[in-house]
C-alpha atoms as a PDB file:
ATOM      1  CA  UNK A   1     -11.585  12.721  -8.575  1.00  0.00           C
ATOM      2  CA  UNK A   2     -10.963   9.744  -6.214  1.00  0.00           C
ATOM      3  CA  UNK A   3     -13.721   7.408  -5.817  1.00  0.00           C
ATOM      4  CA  UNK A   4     -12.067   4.411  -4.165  1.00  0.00           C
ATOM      5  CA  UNK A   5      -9.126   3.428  -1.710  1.00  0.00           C
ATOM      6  CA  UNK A   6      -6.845   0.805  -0.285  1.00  0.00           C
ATOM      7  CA  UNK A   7      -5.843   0.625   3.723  1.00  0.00           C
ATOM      8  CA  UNK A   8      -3.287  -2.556   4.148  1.00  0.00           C
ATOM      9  CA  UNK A   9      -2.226  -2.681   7.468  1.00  0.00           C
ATOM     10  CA  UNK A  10       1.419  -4.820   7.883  1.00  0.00           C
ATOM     11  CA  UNK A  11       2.802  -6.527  11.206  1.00  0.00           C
ATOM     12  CA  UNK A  12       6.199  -6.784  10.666  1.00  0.00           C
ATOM     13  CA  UNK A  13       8.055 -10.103  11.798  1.00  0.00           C
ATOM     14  CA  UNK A  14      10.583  -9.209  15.131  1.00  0.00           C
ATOM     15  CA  UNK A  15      13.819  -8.326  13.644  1.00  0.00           C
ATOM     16  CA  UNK A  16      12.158  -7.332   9.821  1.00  0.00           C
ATOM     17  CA  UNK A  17      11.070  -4.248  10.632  1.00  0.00           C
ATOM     18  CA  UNK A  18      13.822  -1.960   9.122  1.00  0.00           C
ATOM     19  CA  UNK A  19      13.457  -4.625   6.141  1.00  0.00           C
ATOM     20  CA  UNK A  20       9.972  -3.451   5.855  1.00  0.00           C
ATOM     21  CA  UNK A  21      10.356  -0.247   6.404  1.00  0.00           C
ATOM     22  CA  UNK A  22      12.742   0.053   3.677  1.00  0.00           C
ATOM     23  CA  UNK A  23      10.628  -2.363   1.119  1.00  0.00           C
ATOM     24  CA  UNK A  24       7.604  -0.320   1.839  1.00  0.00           C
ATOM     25  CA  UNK A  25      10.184   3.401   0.847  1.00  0.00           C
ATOM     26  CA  UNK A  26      11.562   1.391  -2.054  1.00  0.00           C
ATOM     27  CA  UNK A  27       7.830   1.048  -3.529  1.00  0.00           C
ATOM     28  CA  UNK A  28       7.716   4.668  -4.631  1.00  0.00           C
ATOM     29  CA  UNK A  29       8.901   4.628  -7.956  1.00  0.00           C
ATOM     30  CA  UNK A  30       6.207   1.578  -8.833  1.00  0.00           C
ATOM     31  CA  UNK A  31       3.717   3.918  -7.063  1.00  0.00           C
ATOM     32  CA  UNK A  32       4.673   6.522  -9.187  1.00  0.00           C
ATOM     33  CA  UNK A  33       4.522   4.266 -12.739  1.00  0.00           C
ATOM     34  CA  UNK A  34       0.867   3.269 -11.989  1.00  0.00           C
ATOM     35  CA  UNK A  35      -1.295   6.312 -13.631  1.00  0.00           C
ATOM     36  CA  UNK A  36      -4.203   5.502 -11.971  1.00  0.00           C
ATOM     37  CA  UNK A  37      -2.642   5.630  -8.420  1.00  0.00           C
ATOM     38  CA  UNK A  38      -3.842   8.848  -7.454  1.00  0.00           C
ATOM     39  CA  UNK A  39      -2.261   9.165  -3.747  1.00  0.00           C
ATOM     40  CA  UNK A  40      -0.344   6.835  -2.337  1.00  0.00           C
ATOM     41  CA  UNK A  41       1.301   6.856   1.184  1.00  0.00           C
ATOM     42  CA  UNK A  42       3.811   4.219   3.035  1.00  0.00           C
ATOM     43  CA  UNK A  43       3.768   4.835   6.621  1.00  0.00           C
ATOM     44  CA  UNK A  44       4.559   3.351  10.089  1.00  0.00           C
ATOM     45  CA  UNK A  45       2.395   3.397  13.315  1.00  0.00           C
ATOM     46  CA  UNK A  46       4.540   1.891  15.737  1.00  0.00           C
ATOM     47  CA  UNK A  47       7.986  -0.333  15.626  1.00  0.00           C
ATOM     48  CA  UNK A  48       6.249  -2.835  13.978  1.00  0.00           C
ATOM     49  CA  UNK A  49       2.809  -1.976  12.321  1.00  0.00           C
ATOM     50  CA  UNK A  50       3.251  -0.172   8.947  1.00  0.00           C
ATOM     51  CA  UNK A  51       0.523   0.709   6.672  1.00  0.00           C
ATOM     52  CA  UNK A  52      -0.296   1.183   2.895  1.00  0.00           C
ATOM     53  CA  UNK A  53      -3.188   3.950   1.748  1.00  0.00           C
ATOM     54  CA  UNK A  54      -3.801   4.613  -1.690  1.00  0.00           C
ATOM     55  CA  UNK A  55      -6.855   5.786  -3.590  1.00  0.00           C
ATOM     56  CA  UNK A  56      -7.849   5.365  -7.381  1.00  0.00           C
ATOM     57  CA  UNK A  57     -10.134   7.386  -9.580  1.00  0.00           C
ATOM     58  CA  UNK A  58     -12.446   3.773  -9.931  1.00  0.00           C
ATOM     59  CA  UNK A  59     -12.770   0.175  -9.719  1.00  0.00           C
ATOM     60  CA  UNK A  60     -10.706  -0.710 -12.407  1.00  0.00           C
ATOM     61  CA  UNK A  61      -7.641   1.704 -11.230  1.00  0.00           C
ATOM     62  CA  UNK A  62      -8.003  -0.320  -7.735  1.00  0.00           C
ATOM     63  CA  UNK A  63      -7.991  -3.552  -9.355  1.00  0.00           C
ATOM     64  CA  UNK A  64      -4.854  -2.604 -11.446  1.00  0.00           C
ATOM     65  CA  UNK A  65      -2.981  -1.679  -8.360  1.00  0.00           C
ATOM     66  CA  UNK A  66      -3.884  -5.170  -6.399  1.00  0.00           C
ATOM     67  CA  UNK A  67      -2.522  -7.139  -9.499  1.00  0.00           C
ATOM     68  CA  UNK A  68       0.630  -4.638 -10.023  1.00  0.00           C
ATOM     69  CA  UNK A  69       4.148  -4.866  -9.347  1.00  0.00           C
ATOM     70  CA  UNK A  70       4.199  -3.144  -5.624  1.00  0.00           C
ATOM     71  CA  UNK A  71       1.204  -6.072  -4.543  1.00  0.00           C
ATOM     72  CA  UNK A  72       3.494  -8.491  -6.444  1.00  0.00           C
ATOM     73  CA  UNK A  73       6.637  -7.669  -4.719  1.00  0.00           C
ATOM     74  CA  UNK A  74       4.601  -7.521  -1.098  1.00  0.00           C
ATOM     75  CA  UNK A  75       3.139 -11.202  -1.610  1.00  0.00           C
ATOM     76  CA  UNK A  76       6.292 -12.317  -2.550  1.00  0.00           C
ATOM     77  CA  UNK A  77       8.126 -11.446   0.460  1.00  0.00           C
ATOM     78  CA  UNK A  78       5.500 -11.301   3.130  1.00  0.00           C
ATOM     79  CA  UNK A  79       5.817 -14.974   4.592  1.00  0.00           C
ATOM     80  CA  UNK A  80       9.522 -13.819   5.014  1.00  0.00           C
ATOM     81  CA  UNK A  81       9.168 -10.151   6.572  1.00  0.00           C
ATOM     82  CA  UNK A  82       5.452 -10.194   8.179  1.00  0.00           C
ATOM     83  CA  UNK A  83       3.932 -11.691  11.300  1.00  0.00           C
ATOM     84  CA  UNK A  84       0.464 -12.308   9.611  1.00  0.00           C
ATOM     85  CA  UNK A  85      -1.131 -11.849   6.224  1.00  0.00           C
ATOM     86  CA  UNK A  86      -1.830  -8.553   5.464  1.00  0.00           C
ATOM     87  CA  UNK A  87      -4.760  -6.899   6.160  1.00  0.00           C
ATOM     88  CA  UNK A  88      -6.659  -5.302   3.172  1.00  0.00           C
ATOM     89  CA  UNK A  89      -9.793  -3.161   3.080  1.00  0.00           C
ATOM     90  CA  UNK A  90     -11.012  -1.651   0.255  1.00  0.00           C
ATOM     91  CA  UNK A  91     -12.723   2.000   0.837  1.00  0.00           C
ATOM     92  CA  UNK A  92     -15.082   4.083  -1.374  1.00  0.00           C
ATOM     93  CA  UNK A  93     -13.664   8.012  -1.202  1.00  0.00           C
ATOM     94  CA  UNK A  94     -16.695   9.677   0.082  1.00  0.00           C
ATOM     95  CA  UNK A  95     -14.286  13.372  -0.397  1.00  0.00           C
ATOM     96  CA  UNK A  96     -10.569  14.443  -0.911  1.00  0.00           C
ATOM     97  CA  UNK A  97      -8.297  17.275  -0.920  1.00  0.00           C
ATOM     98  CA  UNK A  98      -5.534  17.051  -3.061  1.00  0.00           C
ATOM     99  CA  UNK A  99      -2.596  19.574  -4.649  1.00  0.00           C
ATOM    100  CA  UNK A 100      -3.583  20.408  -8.320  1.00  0.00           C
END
């Protein structure tokens, strides 16, 4: 069961936005090597706001994903490809639905 989540919210600089856009697709495979990331989703709201949401069966699974390779690669690049820092709020799962 998934107790806790992740919303990041990213503004992408003018011009970035297919380079975000294509980082944020490119994360799947790290998604999919972290076994505690229970859902994970990339997505974009407009031409330049894209967002992260991921949820974890606990603290620790959330913590692990903040110091993993996606949230690695993200820091590294987002003075380059985003307008401001991102935006990160941590959620507590109150109920899901997922396959399986």
């Amino acid at each position: 069961m998934t107790r806790t989540a992740l919303y990041v919210e990213l503004v992408a600089k003018p011009g970035c936005e297919a380079e975000v856009a294509d980082f944020l697709a490119g994360a799947r495979p790290l998604a999919d090597a972290e076994p505690q990331t229970i859902a994970w989703f990339a997505v974009r709201l407009d031409k330049e706001t894209f967002a992260i949401f991921d949820a974890f069966p606990d603290e620790a699974g959330r913590q692990a994903h903040l110091e993993g390779p996606i949230a690695q690669a993200l820091m590294a690049n987002a003075e380059r490809l985003l307008a401001r820092a991102p935006i990160i709020r941590r959620a507590d799962v109150l109920a899901d639905k997922l396959p399986g």
